[in-house]
N, C-alpha and C. Protein backbone atom coordinates (compact mmCIF):
# COMPACT_ATOMS: atom_id res chain seq x y z
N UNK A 1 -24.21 -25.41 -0.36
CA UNK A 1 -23.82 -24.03 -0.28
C UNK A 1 -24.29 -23.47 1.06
N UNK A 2 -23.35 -23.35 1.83
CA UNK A 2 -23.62 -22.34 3.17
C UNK A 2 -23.58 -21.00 2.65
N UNK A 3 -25.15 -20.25 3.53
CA UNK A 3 -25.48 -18.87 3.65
C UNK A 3 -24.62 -18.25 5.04
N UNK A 4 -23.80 -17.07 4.49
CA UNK A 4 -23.37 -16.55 5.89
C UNK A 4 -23.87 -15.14 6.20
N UNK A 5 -23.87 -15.28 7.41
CA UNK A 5 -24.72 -13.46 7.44
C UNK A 5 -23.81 -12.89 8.29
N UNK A 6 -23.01 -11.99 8.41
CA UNK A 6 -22.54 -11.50 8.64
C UNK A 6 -22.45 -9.91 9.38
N UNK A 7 -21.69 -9.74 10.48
CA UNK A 7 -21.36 -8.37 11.13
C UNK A 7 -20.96 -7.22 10.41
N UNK A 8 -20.76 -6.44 10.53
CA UNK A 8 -20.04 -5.29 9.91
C UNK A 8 -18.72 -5.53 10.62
N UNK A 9 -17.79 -5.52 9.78
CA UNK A 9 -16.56 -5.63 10.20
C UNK A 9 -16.18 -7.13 10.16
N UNK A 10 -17.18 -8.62 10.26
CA UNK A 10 -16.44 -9.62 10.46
C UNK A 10 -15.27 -9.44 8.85
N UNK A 11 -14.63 -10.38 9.38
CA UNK A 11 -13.69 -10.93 8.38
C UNK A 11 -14.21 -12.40 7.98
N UNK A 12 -13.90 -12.67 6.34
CA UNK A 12 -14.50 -13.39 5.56
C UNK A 12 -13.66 -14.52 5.66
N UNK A 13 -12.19 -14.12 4.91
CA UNK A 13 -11.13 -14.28 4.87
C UNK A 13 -9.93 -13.62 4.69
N UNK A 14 -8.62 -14.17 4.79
CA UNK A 14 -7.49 -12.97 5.46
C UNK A 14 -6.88 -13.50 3.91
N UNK A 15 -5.73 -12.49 3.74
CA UNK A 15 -4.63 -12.49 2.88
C UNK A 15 -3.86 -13.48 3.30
N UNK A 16 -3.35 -14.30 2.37
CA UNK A 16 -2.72 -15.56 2.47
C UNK A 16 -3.38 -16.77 3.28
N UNK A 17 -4.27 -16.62 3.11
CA UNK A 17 -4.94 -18.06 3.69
C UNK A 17 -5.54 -18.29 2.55
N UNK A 18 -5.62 -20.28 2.73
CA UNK A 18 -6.09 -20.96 1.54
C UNK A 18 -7.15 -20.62 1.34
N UNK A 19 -7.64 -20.88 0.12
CA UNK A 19 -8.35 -21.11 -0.78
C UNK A 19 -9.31 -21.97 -0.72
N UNK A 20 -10.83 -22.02 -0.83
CA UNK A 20 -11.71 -23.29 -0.72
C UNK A 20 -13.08 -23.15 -1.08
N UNK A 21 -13.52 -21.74 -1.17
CA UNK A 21 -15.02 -21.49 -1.51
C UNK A 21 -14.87 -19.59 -2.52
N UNK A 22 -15.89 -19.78 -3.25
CA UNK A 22 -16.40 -18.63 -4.20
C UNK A 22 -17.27 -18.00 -3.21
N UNK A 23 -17.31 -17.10 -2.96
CA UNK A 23 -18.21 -15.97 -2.19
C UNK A 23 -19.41 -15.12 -3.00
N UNK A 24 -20.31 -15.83 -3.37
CA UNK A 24 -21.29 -15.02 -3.71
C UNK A 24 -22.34 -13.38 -2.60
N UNK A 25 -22.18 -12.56 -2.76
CA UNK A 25 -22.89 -11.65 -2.42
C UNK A 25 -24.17 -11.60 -2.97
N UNK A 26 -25.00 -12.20 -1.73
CA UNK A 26 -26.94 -12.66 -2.16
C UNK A 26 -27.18 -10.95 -1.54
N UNK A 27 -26.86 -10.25 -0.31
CA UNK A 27 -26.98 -8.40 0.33
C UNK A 27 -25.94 -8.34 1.23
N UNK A 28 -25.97 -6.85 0.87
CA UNK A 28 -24.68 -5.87 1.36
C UNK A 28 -23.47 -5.44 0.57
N UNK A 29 -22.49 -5.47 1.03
CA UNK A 29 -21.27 -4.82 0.86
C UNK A 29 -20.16 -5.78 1.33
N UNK A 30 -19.16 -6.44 0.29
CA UNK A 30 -17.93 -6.50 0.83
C UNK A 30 -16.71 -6.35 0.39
N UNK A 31 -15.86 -5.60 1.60
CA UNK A 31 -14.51 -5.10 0.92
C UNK A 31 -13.30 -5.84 0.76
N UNK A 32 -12.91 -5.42 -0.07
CA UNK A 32 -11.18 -6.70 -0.27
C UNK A 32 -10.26 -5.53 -0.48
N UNK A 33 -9.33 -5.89 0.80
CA UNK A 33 -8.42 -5.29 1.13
C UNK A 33 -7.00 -5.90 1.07
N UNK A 34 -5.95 -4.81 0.86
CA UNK A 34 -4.39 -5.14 0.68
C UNK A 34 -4.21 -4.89 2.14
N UNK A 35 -3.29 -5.72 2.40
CA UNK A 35 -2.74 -5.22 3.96
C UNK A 35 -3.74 -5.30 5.90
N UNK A 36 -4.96 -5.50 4.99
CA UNK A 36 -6.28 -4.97 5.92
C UNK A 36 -5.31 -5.21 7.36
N UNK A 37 -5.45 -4.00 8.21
CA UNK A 37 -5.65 -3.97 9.71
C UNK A 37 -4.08 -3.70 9.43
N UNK A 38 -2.87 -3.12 9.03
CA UNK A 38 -1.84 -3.25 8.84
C UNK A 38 -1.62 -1.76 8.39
N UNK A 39 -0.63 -0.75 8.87
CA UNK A 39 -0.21 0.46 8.08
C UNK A 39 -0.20 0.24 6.87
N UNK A 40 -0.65 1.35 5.95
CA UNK A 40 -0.81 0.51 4.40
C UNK A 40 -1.97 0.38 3.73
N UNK A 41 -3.10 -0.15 4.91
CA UNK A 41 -4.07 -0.48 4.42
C UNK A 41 -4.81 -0.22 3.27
N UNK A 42 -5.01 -1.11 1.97
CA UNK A 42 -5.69 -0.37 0.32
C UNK A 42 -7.09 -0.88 0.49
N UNK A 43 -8.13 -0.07 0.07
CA UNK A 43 -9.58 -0.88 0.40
C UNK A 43 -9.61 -1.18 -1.63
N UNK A 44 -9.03 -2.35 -1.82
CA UNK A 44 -9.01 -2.23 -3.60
C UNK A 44 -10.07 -2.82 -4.35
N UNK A 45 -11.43 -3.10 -3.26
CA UNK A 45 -12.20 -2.92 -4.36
C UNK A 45 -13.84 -3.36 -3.33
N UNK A 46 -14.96 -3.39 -3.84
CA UNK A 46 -16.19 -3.07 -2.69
C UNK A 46 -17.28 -3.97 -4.03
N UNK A 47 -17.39 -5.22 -3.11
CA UNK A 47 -18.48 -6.22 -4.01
C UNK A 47 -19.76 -6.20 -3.46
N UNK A 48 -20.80 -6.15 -3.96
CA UNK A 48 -22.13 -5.87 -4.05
C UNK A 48 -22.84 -7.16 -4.45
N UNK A 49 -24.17 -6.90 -3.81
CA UNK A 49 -25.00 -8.05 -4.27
C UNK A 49 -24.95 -8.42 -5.70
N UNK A 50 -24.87 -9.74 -5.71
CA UNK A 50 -25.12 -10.26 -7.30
C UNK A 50 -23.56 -10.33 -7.89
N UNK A 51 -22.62 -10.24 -7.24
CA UNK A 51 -20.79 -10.28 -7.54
C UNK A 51 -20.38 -11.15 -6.68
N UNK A 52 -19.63 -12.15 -7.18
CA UNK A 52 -18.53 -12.74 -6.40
C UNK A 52 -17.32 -12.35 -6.03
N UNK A 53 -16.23 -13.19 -5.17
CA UNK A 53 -15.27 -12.93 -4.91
C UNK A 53 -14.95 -13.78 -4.21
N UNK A 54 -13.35 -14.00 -4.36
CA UNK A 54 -12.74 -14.89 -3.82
C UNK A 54 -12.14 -16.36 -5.26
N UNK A 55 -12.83 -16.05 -5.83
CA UNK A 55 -12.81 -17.49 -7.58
C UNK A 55 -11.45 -17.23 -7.88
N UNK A 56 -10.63 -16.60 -7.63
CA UNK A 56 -9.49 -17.05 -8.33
C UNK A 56 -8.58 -17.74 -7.44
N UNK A 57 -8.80 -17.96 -6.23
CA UNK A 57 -8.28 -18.68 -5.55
C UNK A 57 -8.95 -20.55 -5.62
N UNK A 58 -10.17 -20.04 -5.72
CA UNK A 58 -10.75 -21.82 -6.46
C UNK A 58 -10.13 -22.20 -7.89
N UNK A 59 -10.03 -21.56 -8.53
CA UNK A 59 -9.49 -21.95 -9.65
C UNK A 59 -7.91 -22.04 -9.72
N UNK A 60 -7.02 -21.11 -9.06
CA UNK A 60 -5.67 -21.41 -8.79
C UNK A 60 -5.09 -22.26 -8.25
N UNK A 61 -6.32 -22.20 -6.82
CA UNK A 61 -5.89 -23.12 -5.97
C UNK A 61 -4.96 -22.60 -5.47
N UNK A 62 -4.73 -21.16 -5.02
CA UNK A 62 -3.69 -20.55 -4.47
C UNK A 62 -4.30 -19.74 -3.30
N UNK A 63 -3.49 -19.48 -2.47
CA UNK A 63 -3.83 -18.48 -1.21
C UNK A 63 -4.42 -17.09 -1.78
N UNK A 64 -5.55 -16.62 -0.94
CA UNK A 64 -5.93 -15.49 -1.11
C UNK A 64 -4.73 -14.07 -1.34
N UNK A 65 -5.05 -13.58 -1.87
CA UNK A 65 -4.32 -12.65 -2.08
C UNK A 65 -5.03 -11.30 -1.31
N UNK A 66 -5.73 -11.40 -0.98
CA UNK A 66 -6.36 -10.13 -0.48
C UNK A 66 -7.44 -10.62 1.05
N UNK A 67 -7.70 -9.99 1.72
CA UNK A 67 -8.37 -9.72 2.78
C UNK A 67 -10.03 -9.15 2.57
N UNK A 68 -10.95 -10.28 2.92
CA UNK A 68 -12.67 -9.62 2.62
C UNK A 68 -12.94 -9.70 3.99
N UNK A 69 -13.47 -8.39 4.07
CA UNK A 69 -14.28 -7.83 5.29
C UNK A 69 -15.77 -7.46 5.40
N UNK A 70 -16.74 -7.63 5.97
CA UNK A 70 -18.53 -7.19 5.45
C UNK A 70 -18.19 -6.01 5.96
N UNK A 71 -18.77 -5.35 4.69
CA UNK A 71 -18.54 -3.10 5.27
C UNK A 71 -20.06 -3.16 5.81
N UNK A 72 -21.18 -3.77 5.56
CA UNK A 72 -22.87 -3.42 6.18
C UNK A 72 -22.97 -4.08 7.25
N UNK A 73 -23.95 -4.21 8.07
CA UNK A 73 -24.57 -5.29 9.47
C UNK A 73 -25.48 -6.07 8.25
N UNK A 74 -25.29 -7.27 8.39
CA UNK A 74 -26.14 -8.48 7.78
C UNK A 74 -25.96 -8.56 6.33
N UNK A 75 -24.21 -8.41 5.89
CA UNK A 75 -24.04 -8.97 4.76
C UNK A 75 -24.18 -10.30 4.84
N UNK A 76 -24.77 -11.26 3.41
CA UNK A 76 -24.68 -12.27 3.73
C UNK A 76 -24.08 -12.74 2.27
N UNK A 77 -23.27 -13.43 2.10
CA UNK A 77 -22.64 -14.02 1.05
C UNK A 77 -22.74 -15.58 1.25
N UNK A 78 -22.75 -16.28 -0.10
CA UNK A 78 -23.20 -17.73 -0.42
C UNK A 78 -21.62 -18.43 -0.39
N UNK A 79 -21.17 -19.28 0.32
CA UNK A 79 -19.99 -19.72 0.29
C UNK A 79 -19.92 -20.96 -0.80
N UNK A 80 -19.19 -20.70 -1.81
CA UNK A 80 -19.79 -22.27 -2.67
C UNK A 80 -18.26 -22.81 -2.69
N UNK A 81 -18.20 -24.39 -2.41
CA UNK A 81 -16.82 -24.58 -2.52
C UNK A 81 -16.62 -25.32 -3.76
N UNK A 82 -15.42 -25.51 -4.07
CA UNK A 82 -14.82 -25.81 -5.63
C UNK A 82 -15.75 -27.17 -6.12
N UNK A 83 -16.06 -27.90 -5.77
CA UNK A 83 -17.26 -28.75 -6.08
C UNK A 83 -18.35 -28.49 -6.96
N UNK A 84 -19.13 -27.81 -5.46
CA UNK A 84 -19.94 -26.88 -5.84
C UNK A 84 -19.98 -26.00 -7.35
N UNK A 85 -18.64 -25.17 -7.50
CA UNK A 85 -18.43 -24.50 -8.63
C UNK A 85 -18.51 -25.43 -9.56
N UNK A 86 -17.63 -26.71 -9.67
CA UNK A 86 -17.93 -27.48 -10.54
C UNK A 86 -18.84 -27.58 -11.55
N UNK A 87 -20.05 -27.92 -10.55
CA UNK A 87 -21.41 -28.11 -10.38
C UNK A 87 -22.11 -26.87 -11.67
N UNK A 88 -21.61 -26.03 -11.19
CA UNK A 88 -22.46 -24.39 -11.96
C UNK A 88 -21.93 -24.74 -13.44
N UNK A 89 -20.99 -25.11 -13.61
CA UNK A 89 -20.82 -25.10 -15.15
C UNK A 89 -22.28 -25.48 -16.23
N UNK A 90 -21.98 -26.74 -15.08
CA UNK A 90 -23.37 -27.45 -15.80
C UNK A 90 -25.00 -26.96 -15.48
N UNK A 91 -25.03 -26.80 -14.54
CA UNK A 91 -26.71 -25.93 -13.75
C UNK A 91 -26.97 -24.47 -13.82
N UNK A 92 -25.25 -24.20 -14.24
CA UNK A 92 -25.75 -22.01 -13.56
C UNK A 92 -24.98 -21.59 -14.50
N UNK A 93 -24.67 -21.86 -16.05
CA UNK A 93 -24.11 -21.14 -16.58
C UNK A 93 -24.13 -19.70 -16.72
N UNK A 94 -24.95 -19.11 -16.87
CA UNK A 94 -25.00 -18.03 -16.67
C UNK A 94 -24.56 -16.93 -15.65
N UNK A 95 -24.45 -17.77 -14.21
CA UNK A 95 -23.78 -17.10 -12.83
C UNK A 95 -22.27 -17.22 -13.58
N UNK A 96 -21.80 -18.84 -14.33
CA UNK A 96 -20.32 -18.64 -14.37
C UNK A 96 -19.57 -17.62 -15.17
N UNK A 97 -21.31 -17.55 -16.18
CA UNK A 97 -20.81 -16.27 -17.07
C UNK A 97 -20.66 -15.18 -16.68
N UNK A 98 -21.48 -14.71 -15.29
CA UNK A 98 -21.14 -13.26 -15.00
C UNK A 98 -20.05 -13.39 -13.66
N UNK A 99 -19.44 -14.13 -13.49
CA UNK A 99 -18.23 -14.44 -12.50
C UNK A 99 -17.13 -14.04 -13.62
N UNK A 100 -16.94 -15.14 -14.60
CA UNK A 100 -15.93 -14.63 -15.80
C UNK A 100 -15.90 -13.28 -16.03
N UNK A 101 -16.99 -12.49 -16.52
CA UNK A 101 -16.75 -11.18 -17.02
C UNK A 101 -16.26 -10.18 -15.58
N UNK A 102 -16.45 -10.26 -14.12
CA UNK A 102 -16.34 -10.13 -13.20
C UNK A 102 -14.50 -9.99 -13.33
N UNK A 103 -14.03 -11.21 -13.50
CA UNK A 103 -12.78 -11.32 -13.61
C UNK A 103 -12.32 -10.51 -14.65
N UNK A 104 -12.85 -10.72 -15.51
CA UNK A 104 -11.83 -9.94 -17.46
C UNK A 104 -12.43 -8.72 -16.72
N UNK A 105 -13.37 -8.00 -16.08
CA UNK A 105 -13.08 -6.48 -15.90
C UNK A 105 -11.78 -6.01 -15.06
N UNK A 106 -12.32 -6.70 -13.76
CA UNK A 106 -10.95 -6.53 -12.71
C UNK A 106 -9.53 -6.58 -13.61
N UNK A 107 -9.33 -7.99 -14.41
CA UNK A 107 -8.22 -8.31 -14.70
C UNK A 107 -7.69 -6.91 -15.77
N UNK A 108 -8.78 -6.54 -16.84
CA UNK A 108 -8.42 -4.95 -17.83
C UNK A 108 -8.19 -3.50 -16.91
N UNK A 109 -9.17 -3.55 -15.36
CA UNK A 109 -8.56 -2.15 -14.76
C UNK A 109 -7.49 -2.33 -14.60
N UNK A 110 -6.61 -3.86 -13.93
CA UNK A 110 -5.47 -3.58 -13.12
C UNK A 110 -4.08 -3.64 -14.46
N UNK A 111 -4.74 -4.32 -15.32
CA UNK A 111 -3.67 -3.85 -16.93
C UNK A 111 -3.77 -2.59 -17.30
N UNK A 112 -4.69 -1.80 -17.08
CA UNK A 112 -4.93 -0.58 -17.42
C UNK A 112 -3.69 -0.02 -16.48
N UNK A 113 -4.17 0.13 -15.39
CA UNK A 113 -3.89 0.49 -14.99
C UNK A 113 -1.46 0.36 -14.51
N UNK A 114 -1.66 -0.54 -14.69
CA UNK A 114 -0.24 -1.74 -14.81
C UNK A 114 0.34 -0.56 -16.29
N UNK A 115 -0.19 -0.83 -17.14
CA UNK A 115 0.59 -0.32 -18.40
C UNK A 115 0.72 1.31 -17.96
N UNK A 116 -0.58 2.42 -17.36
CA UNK A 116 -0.22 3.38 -17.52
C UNK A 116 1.12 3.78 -16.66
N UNK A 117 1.13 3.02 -15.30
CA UNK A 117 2.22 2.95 -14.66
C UNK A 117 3.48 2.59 -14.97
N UNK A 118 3.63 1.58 -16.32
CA UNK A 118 4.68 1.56 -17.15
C UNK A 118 5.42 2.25 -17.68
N UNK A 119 4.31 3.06 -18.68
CA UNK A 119 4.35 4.43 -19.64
C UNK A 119 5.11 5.44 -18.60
N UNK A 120 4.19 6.01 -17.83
CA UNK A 120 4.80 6.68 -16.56
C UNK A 120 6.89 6.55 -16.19
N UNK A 121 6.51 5.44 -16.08
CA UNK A 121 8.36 5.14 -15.14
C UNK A 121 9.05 5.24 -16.56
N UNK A 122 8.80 4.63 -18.01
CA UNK A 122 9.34 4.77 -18.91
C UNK A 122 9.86 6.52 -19.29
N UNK A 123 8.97 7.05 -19.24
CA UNK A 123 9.15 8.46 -19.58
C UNK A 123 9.59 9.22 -18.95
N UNK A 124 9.82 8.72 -17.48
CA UNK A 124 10.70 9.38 -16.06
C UNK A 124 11.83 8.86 -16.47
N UNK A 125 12.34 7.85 -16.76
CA UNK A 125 13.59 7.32 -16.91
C UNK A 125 14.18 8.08 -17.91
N UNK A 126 13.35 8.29 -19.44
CA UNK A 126 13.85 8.33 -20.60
C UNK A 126 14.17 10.32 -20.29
N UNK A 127 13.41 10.81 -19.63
CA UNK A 127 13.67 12.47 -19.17
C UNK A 127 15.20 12.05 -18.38
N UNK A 128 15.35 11.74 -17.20
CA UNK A 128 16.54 11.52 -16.53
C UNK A 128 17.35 11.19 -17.36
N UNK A 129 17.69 10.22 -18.53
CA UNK A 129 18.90 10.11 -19.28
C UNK A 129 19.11 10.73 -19.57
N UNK A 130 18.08 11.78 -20.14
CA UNK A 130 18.31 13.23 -21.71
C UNK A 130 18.59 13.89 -20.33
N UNK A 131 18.69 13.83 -18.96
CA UNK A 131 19.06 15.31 -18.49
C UNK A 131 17.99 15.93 -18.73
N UNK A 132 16.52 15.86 -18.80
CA UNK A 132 15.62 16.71 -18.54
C UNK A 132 14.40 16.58 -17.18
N UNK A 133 14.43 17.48 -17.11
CA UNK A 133 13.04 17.10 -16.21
C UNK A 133 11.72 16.53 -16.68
N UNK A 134 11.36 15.83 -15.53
CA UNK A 134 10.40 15.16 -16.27
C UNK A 134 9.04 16.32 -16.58
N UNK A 135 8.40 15.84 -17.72
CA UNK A 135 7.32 16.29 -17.88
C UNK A 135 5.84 16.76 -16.72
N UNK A 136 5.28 17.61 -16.66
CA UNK A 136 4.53 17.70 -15.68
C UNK A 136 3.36 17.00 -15.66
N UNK A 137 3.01 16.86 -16.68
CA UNK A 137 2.23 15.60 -16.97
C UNK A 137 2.26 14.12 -16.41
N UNK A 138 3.97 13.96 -15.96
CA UNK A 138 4.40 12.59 -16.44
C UNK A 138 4.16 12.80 -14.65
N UNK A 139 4.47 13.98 -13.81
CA UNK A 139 4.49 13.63 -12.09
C UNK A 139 3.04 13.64 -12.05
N UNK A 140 2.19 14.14 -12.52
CA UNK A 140 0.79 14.31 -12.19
C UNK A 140 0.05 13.00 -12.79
N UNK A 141 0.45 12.22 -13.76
CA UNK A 141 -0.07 10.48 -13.63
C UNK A 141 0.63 9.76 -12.44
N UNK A 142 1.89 10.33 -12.47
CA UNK A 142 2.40 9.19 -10.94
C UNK A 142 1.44 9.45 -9.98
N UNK A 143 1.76 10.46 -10.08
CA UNK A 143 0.37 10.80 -8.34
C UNK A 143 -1.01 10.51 -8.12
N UNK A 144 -1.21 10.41 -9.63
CA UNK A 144 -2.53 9.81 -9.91
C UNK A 144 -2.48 8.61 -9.23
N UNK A 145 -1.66 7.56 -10.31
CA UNK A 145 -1.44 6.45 -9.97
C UNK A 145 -1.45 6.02 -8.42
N UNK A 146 -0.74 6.73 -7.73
CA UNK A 146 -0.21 6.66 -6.27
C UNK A 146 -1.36 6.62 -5.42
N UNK A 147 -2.05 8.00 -6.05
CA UNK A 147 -3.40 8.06 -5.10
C UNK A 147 -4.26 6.96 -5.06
N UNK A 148 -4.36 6.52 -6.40
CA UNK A 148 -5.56 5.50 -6.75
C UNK A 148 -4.85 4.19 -5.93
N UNK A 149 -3.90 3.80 -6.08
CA UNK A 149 -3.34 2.81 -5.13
C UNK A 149 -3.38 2.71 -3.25
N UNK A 150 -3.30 4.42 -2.81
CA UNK A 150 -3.68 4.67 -1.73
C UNK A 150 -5.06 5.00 -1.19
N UNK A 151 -5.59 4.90 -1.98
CA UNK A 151 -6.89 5.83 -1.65
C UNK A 151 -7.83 4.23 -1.63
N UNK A 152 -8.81 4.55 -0.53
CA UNK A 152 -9.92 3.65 -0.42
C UNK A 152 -11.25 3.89 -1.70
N UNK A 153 -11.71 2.46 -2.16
CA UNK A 153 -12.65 2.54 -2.85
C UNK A 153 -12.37 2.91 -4.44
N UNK A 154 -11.18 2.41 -4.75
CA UNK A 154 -11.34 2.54 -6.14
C UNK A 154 -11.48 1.00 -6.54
N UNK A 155 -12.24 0.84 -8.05
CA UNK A 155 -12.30 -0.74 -8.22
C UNK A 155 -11.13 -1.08 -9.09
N UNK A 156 -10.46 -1.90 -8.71
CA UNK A 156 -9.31 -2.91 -9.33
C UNK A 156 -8.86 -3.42 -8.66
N UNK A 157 -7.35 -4.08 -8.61
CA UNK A 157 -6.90 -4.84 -8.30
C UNK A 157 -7.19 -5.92 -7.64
């Protein structure tokens, strides 16, 4: 396991690049971003000591989906590669256990969040057929929604 210590601002890894190590956060701050450095930019979520990131790309075996950046001077995160993880099943159960629940939270905000955005377009649609306007309720969750998607520092996705 390589220790990395890190700049404020380095980059960890980019969106769409492979996959190869779990990122443990031993101090600091790091952000995973949609789009990072791109109009657009979503800061969708800010990992802290004692949280990983990056495991679903070891386990998929798929390209990152998101962009990690160190937000402090001298973040340092534990790079463990799929081996390695291996390895924890058997030695660190307990890290794999709080990596898992790590995931089932992320994975329930962004369903949470996924369904209310459902509900939402459902009830815009179902107003537009009847010829009514939509509910004021129903524009003030979109915008919700919208914001929380635009806005830096909310946790999900």
């Amino acid at each position: 396991m390589e220790n990395l210590i890190l700049k404020k601002g380095a980059v960890i890894f980019r969106q769409g690049s492979p996959s190869g190590c779990i990122y443990d956060v031993t101090w600091g701050v790091v952000g995973i971003y949609d789009r990072y450095g791109e109009p657009g930019e979503t800061l969708l979520d800010e990992v802290r000591a004692g949280e990983c990131f990056g495991e679903m790309g070891v386990i998929e075996g798929c390209p990152h989906s998101a962009t990690a950046v160190a937000l402090e001077k001298g973040t340092c995160v534990k790079a463990v590669t799929q081996a390695e993880f291996e390895a924890y099943f058997r030695e660190k159960p307990a890290k794999v256990m709080a990596i898992m629940q790590n995931m089932s939270r992320r994975l329930r905000e962004v369903s949470q969040k996924y369904l209310q955005a459902c509900r939402a377009v459902a009830e815009s649609t179902e107003a537009a057929r009847e010829g009514r306007p939509p509910d004021d309720r129903l524009h003030r969750d979109l915008e919700e929604l919208a914001k929380t998607y635009r806005s830096s520092g909310h946790r999900g996705a």
